[in-house]
Protein backbone atom coordinates (compact mmCIF):
# COMPACT_ATOMS: atom_id res chain seq x y z
CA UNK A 1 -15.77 83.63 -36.84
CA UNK A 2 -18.58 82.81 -33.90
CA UNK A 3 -19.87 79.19 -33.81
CA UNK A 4 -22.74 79.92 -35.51
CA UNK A 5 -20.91 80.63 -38.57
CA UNK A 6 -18.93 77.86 -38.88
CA UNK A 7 -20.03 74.83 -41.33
CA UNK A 8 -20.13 71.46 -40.68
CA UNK A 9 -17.01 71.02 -43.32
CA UNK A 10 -14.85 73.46 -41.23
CA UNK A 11 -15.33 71.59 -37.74
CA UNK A 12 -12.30 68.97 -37.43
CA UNK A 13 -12.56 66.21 -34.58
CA UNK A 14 -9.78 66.63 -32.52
CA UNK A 15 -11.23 63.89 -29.93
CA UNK A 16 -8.69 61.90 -28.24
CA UNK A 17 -7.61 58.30 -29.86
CA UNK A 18 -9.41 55.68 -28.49
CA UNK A 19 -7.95 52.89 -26.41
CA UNK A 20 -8.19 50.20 -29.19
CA UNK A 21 -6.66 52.66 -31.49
CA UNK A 22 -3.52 53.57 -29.15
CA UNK A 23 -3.03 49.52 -28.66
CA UNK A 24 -3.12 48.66 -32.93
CA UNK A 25 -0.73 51.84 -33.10
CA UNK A 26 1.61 50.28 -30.18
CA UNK A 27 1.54 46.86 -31.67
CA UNK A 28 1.81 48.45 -35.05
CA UNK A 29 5.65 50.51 -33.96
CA UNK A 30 6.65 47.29 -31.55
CA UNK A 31 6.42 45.05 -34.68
CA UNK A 32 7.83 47.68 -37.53
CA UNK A 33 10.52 48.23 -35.91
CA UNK A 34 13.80 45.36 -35.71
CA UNK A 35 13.65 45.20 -31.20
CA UNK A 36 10.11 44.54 -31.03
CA UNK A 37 10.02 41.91 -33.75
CA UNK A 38 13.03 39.84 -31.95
CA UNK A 39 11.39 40.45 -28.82
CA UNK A 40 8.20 38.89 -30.16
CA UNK A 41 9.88 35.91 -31.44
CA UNK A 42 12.03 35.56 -28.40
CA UNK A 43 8.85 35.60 -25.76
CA UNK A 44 7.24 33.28 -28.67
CA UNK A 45 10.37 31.03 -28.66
CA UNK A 46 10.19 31.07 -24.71
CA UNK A 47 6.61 30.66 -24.60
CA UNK A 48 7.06 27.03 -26.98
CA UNK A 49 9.71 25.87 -24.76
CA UNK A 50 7.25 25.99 -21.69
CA UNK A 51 4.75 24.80 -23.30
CA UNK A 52 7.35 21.46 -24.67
CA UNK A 53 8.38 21.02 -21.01
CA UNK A 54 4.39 21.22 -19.83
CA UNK A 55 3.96 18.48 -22.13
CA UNK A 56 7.63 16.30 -21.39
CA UNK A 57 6.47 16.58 -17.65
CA UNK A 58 2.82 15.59 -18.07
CA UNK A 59 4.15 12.73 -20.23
CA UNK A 60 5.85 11.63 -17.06
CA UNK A 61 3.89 12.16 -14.66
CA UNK A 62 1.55 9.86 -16.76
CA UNK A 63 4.06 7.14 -17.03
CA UNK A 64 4.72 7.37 -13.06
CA UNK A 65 1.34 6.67 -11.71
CA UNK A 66 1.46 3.86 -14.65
CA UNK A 67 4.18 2.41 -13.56
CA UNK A 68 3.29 2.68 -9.72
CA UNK A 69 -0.20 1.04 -10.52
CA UNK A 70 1.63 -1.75 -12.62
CA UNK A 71 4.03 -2.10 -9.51
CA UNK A 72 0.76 -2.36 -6.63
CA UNK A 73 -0.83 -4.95 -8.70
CA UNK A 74 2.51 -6.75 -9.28
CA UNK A 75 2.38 -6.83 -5.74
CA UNK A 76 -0.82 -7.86 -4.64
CA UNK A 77 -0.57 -10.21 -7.75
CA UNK A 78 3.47 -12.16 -6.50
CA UNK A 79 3.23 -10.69 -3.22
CA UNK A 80 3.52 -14.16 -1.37
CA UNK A 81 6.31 -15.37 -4.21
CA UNK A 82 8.59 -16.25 -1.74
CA UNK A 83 6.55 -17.71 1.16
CA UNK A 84 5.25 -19.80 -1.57
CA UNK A 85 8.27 -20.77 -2.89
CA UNK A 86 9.44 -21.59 0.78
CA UNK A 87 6.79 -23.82 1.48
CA UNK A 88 7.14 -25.96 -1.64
CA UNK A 89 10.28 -27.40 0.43
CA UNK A 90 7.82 -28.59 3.38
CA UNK A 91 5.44 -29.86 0.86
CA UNK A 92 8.34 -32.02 -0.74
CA UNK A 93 8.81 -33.52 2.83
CA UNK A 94 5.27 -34.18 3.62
CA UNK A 95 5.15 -36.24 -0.07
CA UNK A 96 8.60 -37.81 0.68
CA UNK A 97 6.99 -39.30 4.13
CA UNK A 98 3.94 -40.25 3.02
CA UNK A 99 5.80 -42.21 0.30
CA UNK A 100 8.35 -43.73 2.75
CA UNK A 101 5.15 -44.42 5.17
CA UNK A 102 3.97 -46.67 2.67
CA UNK A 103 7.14 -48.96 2.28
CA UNK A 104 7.66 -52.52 3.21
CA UNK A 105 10.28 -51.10 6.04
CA UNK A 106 8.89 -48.15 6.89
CA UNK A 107 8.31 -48.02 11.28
CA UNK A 108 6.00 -45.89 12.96
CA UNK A 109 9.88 -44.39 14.50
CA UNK A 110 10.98 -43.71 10.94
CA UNK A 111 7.42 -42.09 10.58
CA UNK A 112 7.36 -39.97 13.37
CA UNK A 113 11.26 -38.75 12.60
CA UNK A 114 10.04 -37.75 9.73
CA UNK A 115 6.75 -35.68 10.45
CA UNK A 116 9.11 -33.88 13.36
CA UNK A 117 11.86 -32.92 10.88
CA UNK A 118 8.95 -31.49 8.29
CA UNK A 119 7.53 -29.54 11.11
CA UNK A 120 10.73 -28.10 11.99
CA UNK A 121 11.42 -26.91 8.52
CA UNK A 122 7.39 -25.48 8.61
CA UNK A 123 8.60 -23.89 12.09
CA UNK A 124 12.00 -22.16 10.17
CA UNK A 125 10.03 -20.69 7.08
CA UNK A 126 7.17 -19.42 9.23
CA UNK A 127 9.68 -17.92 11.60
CA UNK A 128 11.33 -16.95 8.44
CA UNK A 129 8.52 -14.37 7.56
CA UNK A 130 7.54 -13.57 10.95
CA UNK A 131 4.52 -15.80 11.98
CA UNK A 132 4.84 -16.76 15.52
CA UNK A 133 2.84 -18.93 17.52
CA UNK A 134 1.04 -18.11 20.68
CA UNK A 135 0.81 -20.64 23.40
CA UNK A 136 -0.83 -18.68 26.13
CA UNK A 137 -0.60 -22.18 28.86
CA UNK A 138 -0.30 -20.54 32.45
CA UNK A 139 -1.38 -17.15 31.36
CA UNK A 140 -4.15 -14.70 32.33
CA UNK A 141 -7.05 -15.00 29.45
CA UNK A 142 -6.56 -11.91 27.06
CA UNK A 143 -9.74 -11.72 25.04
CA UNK A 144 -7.86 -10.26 21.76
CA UNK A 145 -5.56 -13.00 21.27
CA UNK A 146 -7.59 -16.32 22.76
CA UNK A 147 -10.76 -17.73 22.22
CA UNK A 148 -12.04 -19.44 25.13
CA UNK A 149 -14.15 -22.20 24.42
CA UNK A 150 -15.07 -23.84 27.58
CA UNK A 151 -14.38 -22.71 31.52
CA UNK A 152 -13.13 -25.40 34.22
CA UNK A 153 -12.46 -26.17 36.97
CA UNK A 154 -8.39 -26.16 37.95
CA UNK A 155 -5.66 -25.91 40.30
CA UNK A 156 -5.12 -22.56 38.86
CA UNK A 157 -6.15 -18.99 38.87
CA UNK A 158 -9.24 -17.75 37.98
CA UNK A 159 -9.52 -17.01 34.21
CA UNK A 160 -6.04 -18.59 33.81
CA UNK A 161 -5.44 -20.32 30.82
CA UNK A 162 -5.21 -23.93 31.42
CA UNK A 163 -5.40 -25.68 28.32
CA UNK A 164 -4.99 -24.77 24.64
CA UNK A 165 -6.49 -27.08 22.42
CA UNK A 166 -5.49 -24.88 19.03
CA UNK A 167 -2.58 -22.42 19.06
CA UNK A 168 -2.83 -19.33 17.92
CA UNK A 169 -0.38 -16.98 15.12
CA UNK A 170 0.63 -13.65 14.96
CA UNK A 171 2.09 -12.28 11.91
CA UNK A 172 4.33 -9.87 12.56
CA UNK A 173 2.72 -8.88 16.05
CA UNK A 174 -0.49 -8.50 14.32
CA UNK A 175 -2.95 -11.24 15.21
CA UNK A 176 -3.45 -14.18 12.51
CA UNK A 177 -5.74 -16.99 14.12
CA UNK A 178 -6.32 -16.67 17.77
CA UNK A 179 -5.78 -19.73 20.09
CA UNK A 180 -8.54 -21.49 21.11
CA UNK A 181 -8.52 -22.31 25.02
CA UNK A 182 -10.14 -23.69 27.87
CA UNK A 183 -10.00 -21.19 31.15
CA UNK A 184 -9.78 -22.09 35.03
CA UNK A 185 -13.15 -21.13 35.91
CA UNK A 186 -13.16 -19.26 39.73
CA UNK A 187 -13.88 -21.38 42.75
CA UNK A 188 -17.08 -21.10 43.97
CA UNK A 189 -16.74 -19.38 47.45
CA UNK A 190 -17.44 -21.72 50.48
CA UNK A 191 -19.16 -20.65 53.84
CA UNK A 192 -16.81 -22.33 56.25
């Protein structure tokens, strides 16, 4: 038989299976048969567990940075707790010796005892947290931790601290309040 005598009925497509059809057959024999039906449910089983854990660890990762921003503001909020609760001993003094100031028998010696032991318990708690006080007397001026507020003339070096009319703090070698000073100012030089 040539080509031209064939018919359209006798002409059978032997073209090759297209890619779709080759992946329903696949999925079609992997599911019929007992292996690939376990081995679906096992990677579906295994898939469920990951996605459970995803979920468990998101979960807590959520209630960590919860908990950490709960914990900042606690601190920012009680932060100074125990300072506070430190000074409320000093404040009792101070009350306590303004009460006894007022008394029939109170002396300006009982006074002053008093006002020197409630400023060496203030002294203990700021020591405590580790505020110091600067009292630069006798020393060069250092611009970052004075303020000078006048220059003078001294028996003393030029730019010398001589006298410090407000001390100054640090707070744990970190500058609180700078001390305010007065500073030998330099001698003027003299033709002789």
């Amino acid at each position: 038989m040539t080509p031209e005598d064939q018919k359209p009925e006798d002409v059978t497509s032997e073209a090759p299976a297209t890619e779709a059809e080759t992946a329903d057959q696949g999925e079609h024999s992997t599911n019929d048969t007992p292996e690939g039906a376990a081995a679906l449910e096992a990677a579906e089983a295994k898939a469920k567990e990951h996605w459970e854990a995803y979920l468990r660890a998101s979960a807590e990762l959520e209630n960590v940075r919860r908990r950490a921003e709960r914990d900042v503001a606690n601190a920012h909020k009680f932060g100074l707790e125990k300072f506070a609760s430190e000074l409320l001993g000093v404040r009792d003094s101070l009350e306590l010796g303004l009460a006894s100031s007022q008394a029939e028998s109170a002396t300006v010696e009982t006074v002053r005892e008093g006002m020197e032991l409630t400023l060496k318990q203030l002294s203990t708690v700021m020591d405590k947290f580790g505020i110091k006080q600067v009292d630069p007397t006798g020393l060069p001026f250092n611009p970052e931790q004075h303020e000078a507020v006048a220059m003078v003339e001294a028996d003393a070096d030029p730019n010398t601290v001589v006298n410090v009319m407000q001390r100054g703090y640090l707070l744990n070698d970190r500058l609180l309040r700078a001390a305010m000073v007065t500073v030998a100012r330099p001698q003027p030089k003299t033709d002789d």
